[in-house]
PDB file of N, CA and C in Angstrom:
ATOM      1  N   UNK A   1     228.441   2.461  68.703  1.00  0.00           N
ATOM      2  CA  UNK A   1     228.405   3.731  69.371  1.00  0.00           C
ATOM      3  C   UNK A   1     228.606   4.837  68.346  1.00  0.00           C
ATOM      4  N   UNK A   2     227.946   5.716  67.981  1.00  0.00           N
ATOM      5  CA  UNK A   2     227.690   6.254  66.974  1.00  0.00           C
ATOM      6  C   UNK A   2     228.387   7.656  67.789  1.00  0.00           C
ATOM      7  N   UNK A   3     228.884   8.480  66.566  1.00  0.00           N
ATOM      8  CA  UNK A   3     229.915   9.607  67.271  1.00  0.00           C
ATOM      9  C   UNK A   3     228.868  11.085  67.788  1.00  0.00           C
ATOM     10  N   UNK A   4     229.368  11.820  68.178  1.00  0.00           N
ATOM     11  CA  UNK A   4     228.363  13.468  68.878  1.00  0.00           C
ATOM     12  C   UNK A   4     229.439  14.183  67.703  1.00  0.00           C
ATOM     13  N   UNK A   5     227.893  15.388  67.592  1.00  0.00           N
ATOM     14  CA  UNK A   5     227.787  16.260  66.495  1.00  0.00           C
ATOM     15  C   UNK A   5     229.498  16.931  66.172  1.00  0.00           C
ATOM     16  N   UNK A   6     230.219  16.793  67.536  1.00  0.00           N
ATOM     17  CA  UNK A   6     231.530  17.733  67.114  1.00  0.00           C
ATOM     18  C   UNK A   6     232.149  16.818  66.716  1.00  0.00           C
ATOM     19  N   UNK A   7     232.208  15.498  67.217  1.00  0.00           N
ATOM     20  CA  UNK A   7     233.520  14.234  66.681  1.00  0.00           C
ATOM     21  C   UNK A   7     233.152  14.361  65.222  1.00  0.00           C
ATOM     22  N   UNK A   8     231.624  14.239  64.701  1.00  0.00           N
ATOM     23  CA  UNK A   8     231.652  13.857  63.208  1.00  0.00           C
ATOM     24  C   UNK A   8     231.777  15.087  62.586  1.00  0.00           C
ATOM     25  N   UNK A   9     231.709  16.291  62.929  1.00  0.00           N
ATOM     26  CA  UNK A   9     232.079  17.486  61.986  1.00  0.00           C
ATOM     27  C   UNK A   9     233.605  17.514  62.018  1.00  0.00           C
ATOM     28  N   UNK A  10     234.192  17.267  62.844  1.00  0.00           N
ATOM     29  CA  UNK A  10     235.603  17.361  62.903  1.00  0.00           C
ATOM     30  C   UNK A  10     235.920  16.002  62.038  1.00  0.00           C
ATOM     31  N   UNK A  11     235.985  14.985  62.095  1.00  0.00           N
ATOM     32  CA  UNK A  11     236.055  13.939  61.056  1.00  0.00           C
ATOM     33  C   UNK A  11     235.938  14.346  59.859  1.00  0.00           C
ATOM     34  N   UNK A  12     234.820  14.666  59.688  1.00  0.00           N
ATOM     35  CA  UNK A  12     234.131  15.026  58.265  1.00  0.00           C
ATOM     36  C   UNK A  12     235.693  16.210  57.593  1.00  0.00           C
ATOM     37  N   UNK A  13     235.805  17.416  58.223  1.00  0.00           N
ATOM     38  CA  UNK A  13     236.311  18.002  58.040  1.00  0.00           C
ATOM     39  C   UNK A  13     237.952  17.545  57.721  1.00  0.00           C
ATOM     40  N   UNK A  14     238.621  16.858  58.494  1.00  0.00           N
ATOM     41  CA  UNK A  14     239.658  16.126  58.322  1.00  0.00           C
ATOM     42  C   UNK A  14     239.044  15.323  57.048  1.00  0.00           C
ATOM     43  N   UNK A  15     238.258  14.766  56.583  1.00  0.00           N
ATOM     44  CA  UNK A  15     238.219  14.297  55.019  1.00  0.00           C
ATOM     45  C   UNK A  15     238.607  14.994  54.134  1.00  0.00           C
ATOM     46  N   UNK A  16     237.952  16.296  54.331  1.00  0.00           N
ATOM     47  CA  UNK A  16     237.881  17.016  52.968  1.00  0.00           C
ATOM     48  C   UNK A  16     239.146  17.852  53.048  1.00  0.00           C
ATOM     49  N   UNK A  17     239.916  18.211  54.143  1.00  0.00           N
ATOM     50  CA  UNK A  17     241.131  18.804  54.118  1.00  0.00           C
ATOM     51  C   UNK A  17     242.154  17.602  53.295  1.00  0.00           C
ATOM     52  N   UNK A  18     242.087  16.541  53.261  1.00  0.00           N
ATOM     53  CA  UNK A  18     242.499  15.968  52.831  1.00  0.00           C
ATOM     54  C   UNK A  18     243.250  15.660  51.756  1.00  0.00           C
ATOM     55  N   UNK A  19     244.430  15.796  50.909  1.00  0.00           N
ATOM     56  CA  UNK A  19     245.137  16.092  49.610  1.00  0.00           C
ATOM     57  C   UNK A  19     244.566  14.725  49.094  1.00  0.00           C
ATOM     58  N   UNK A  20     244.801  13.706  49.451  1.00  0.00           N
ATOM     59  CA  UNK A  20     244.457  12.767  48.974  1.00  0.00           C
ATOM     60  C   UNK A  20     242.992  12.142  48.129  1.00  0.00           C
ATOM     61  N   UNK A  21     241.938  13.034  48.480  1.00  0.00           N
ATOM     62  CA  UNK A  21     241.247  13.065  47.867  1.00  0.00           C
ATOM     63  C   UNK A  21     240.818  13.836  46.330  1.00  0.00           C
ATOM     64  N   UNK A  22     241.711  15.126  46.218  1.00  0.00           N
ATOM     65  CA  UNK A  22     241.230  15.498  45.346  1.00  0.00           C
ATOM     66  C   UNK A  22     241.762  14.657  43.498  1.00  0.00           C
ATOM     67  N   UNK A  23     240.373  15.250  42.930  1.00  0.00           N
ATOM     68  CA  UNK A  23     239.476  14.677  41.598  1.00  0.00           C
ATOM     69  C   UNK A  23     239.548  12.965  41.663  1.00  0.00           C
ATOM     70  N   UNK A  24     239.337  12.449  42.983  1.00  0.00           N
ATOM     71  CA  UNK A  24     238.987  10.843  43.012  1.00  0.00           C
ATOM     72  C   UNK A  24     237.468  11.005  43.831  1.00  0.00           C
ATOM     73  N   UNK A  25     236.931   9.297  43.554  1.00  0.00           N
ATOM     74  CA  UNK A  25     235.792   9.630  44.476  1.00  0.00           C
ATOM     75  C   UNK A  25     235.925   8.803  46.090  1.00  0.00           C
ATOM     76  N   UNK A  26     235.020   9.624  46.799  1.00  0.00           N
ATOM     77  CA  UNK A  26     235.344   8.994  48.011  1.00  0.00           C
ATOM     78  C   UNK A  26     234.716   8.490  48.550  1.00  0.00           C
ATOM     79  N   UNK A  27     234.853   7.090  49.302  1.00  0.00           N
ATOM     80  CA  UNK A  27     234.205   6.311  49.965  1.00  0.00           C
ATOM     81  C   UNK A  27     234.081   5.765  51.197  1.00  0.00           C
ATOM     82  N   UNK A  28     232.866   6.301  51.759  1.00  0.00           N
ATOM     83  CA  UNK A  28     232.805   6.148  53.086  1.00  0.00           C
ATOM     84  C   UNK A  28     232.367   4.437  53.926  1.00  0.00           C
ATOM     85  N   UNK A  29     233.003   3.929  54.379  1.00  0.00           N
ATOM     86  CA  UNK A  29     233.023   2.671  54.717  1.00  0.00           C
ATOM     87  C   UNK A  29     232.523   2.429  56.077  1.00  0.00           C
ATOM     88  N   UNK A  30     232.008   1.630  56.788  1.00  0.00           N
ATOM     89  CA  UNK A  30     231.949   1.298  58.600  1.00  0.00           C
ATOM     90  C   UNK A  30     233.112   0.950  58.900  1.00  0.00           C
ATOM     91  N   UNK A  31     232.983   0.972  60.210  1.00  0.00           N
ATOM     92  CA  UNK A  31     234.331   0.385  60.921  1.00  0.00           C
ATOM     93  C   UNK A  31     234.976   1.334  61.684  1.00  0.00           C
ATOM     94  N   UNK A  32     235.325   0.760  62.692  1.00  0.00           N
ATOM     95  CA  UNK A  32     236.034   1.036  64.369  1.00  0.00           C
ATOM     96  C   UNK A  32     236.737   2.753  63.933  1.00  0.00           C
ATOM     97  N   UNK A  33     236.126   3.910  64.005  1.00  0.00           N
ATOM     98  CA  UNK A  33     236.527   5.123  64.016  1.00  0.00           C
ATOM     99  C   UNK A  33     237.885   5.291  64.511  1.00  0.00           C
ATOM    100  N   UNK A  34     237.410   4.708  66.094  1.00  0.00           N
ATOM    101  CA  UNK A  34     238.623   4.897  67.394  1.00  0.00           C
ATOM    102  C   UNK A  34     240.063   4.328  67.263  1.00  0.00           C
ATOM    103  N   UNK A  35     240.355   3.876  66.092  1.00  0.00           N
ATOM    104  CA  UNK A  35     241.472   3.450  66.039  1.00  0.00           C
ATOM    105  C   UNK A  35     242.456   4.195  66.232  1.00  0.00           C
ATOM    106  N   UNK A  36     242.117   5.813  65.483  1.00  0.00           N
ATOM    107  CA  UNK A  36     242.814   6.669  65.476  1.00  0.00           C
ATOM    108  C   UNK A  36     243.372   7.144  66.602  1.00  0.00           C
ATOM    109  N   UNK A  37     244.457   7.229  66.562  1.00  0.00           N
ATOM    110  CA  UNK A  37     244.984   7.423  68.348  1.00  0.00           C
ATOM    111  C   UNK A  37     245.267   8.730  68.071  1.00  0.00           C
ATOM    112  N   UNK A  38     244.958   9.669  69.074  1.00  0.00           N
ATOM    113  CA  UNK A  38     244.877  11.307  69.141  1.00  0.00           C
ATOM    114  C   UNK A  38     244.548  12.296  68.162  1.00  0.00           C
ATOM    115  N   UNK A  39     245.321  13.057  67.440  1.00  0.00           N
ATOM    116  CA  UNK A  39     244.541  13.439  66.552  1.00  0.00           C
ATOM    117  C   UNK A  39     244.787  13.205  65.091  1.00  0.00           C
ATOM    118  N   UNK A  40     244.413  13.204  64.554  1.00  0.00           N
ATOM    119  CA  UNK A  40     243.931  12.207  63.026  1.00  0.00           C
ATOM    120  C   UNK A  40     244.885  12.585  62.071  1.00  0.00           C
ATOM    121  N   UNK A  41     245.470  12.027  61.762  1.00  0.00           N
ATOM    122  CA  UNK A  41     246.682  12.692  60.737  1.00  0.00           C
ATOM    123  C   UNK A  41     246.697  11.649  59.403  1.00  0.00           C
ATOM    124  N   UNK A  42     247.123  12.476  58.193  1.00  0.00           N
ATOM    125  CA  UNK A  42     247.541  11.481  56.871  1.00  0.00           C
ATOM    126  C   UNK A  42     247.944   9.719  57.261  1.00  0.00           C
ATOM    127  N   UNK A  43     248.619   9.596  57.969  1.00  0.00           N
ATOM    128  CA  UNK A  43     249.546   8.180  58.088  1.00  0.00           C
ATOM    129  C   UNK A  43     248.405   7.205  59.206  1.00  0.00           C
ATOM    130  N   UNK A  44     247.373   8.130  59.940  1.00  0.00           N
ATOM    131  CA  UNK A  44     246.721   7.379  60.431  1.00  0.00           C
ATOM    132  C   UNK A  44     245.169   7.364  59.901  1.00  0.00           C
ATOM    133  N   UNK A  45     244.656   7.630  58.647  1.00  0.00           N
ATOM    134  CA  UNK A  45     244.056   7.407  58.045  1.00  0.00           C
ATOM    135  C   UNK A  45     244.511   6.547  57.082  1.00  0.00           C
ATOM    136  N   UNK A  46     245.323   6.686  56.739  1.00  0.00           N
ATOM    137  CA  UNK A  46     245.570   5.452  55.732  1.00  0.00           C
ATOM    138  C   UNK A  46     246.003   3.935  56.512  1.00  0.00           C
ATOM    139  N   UNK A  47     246.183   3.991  57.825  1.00  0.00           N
ATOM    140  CA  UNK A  47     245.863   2.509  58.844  1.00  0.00           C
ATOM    141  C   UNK A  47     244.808   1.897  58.718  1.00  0.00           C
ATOM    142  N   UNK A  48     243.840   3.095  58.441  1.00  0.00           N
ATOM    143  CA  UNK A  48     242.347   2.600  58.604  1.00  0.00           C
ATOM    144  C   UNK A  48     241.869   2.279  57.222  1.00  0.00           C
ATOM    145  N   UNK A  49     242.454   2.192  56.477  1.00  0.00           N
ATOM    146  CA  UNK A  49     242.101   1.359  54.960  1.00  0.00           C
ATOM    147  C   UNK A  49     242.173  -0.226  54.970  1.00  0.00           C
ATOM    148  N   UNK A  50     242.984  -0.334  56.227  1.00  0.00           N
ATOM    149  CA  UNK A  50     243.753  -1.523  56.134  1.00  0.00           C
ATOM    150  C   UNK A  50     242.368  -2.724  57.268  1.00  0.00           C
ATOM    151  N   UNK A  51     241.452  -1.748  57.820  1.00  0.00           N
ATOM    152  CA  UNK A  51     240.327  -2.582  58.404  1.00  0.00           C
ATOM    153  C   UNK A  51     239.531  -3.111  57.330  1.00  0.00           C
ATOM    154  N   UNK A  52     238.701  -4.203  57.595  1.00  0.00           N
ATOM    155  CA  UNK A  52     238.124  -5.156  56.586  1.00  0.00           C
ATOM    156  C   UNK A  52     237.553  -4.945  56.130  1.00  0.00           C
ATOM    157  N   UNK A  53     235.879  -3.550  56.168  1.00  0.00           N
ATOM    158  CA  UNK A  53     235.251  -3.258  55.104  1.00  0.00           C
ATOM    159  C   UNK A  53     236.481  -2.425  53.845  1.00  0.00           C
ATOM    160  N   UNK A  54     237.077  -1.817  54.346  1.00  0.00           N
ATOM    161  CA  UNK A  54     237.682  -0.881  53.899  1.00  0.00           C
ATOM    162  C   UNK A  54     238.951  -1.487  52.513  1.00  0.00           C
ATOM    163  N   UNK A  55     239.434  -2.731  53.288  1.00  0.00           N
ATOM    164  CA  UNK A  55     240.097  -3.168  52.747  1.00  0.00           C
ATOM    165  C   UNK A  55     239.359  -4.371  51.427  1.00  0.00           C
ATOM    166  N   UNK A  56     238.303  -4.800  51.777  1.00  0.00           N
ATOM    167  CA  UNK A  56     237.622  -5.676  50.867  1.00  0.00           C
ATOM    168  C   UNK A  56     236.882  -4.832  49.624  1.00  0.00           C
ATOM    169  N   UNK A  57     236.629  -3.455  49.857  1.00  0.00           N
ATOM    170  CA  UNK A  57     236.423  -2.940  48.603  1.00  0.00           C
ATOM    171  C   UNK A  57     237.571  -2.485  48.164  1.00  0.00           C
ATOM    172  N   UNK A  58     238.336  -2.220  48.761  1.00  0.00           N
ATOM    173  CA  UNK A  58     240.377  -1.753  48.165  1.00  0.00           C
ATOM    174  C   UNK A  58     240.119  -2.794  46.787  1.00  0.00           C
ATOM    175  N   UNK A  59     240.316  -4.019  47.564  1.00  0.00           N
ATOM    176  CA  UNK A  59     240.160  -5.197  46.456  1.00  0.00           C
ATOM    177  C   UNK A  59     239.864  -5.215  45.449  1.00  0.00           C
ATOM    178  N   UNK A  60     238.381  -5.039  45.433  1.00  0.00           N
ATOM    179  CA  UNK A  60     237.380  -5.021  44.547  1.00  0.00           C
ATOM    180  C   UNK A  60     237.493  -4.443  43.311  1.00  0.00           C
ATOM    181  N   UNK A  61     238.696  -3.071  43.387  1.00  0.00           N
ATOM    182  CA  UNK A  61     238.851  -2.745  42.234  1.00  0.00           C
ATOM    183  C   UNK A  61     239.418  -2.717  41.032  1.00  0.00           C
ATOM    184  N   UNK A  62     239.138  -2.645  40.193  1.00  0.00           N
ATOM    185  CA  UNK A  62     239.615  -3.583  38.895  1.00  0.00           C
ATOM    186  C   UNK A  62     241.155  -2.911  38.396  1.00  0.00           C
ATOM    187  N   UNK A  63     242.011  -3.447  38.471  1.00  0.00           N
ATOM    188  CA  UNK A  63     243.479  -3.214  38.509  1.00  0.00           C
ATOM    189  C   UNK A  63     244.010  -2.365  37.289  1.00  0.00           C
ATOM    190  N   UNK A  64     242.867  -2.260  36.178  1.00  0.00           N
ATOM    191  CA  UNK A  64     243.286  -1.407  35.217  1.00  0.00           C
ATOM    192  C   UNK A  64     242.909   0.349  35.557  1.00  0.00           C
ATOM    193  N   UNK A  65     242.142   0.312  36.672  1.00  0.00           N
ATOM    194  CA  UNK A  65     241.955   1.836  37.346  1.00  0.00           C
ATOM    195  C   UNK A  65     243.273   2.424  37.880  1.00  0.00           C
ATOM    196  N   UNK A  66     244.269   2.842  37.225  1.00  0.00           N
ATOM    197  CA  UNK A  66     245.537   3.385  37.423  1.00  0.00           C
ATOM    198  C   UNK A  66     245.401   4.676  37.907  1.00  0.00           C
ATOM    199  N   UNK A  67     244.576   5.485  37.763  1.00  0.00           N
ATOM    200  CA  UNK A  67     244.916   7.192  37.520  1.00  0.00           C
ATOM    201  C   UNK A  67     244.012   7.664  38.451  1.00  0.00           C
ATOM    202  N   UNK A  68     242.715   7.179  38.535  1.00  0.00           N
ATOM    203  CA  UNK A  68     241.609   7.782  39.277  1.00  0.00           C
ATOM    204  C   UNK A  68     241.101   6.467  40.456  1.00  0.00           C
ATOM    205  N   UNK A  69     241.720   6.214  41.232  1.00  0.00           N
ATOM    206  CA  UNK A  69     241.243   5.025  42.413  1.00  0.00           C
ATOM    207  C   UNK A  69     240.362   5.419  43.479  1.00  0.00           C
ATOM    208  N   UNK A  70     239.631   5.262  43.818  1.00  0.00           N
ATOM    209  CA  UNK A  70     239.038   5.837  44.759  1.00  0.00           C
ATOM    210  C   UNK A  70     239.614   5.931  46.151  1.00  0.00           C
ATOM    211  N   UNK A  71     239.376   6.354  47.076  1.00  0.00           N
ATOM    212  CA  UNK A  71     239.724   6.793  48.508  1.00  0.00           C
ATOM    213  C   UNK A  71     238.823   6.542  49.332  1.00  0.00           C
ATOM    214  N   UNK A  72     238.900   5.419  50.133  1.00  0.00           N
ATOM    215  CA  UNK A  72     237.897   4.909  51.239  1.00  0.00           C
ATOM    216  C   UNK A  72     238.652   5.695  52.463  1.00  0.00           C
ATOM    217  N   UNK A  73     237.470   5.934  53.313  1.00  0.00           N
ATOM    218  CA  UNK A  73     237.268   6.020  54.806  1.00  0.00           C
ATOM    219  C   UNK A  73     236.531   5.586  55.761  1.00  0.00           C
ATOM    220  N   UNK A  74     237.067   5.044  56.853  1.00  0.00           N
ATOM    221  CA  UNK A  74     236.247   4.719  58.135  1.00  0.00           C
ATOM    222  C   UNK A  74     235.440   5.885  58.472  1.00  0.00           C
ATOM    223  N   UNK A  75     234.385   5.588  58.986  1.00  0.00           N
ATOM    224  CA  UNK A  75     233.201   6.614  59.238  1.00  0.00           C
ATOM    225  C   UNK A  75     232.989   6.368  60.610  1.00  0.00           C
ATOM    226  N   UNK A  76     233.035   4.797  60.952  1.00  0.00           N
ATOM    227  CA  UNK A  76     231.868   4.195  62.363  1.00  0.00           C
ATOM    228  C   UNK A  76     230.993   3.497  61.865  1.00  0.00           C
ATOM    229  N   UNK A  77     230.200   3.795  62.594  1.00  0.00           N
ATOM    230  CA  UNK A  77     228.733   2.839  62.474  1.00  0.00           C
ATOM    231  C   UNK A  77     227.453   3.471  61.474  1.00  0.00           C
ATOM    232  N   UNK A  78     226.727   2.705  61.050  1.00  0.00           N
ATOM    233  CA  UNK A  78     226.225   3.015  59.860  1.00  0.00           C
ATOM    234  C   UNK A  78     225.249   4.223  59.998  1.00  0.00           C
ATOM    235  N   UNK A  79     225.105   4.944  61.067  1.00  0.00           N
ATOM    236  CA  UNK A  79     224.490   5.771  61.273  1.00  0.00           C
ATOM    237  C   UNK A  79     225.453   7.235  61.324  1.00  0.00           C
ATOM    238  N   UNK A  80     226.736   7.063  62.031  1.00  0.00           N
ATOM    239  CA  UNK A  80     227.626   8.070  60.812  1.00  0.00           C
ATOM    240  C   UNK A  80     228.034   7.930  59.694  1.00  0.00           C
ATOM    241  N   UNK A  81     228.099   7.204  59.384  1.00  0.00           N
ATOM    242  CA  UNK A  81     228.611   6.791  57.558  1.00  0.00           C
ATOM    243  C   UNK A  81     227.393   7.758  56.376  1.00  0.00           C
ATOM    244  N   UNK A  82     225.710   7.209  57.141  1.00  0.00           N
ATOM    245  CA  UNK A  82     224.833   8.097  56.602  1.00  0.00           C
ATOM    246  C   UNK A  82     225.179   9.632  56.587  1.00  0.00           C
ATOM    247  N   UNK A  83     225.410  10.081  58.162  1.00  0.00           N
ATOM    248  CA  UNK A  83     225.433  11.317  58.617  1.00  0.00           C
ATOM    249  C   UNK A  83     226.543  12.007  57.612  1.00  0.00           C
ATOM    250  N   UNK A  84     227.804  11.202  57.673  1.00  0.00           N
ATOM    251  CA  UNK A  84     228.931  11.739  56.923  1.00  0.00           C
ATOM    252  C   UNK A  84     228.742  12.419  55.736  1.00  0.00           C
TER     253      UNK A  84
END
């Protein structure tokens, strides 16, 4: 179920307000949006790292990347992830 034009601008927007992102790169992942229960805050974005695309590239990265790690996010379905 792919999100309407205001859920993903408001998403989107909650990314980039985001402290956590700045000078890393960011990565937008699939997976269950709705987890987020009401409205989207620091502590419940970082829950959503912990879903399986999200968490299998966590992995992936090579343990000597100390300083600059990247920052994944749930998007949805691959048709917001594009949109995002």
């Amino acid at each position: 179920m792919s999100l309407s034009l205001s859920e993903l601008n408001e998403h989107c927007t909650a990314i980039l307000r985001s402290r956590r992102i700045q000078n890393k790169i960011v990565i937008l992942c699939e997976g269950n949006l709705h987890q987020l229960n009401g409205r989207p805050s620091p502590q419940s974005y970082r829950q959503l790292e912990k879903v399986p695309d999200a968490n299998f590239y966590k992995a992936c990265i090579p343990s000597d990347w100390t300083q600059h790690r990247p920052e994944f996010f749930v998007c949805g379905d691959k048709h917001d992830v594009i949109s995002s």
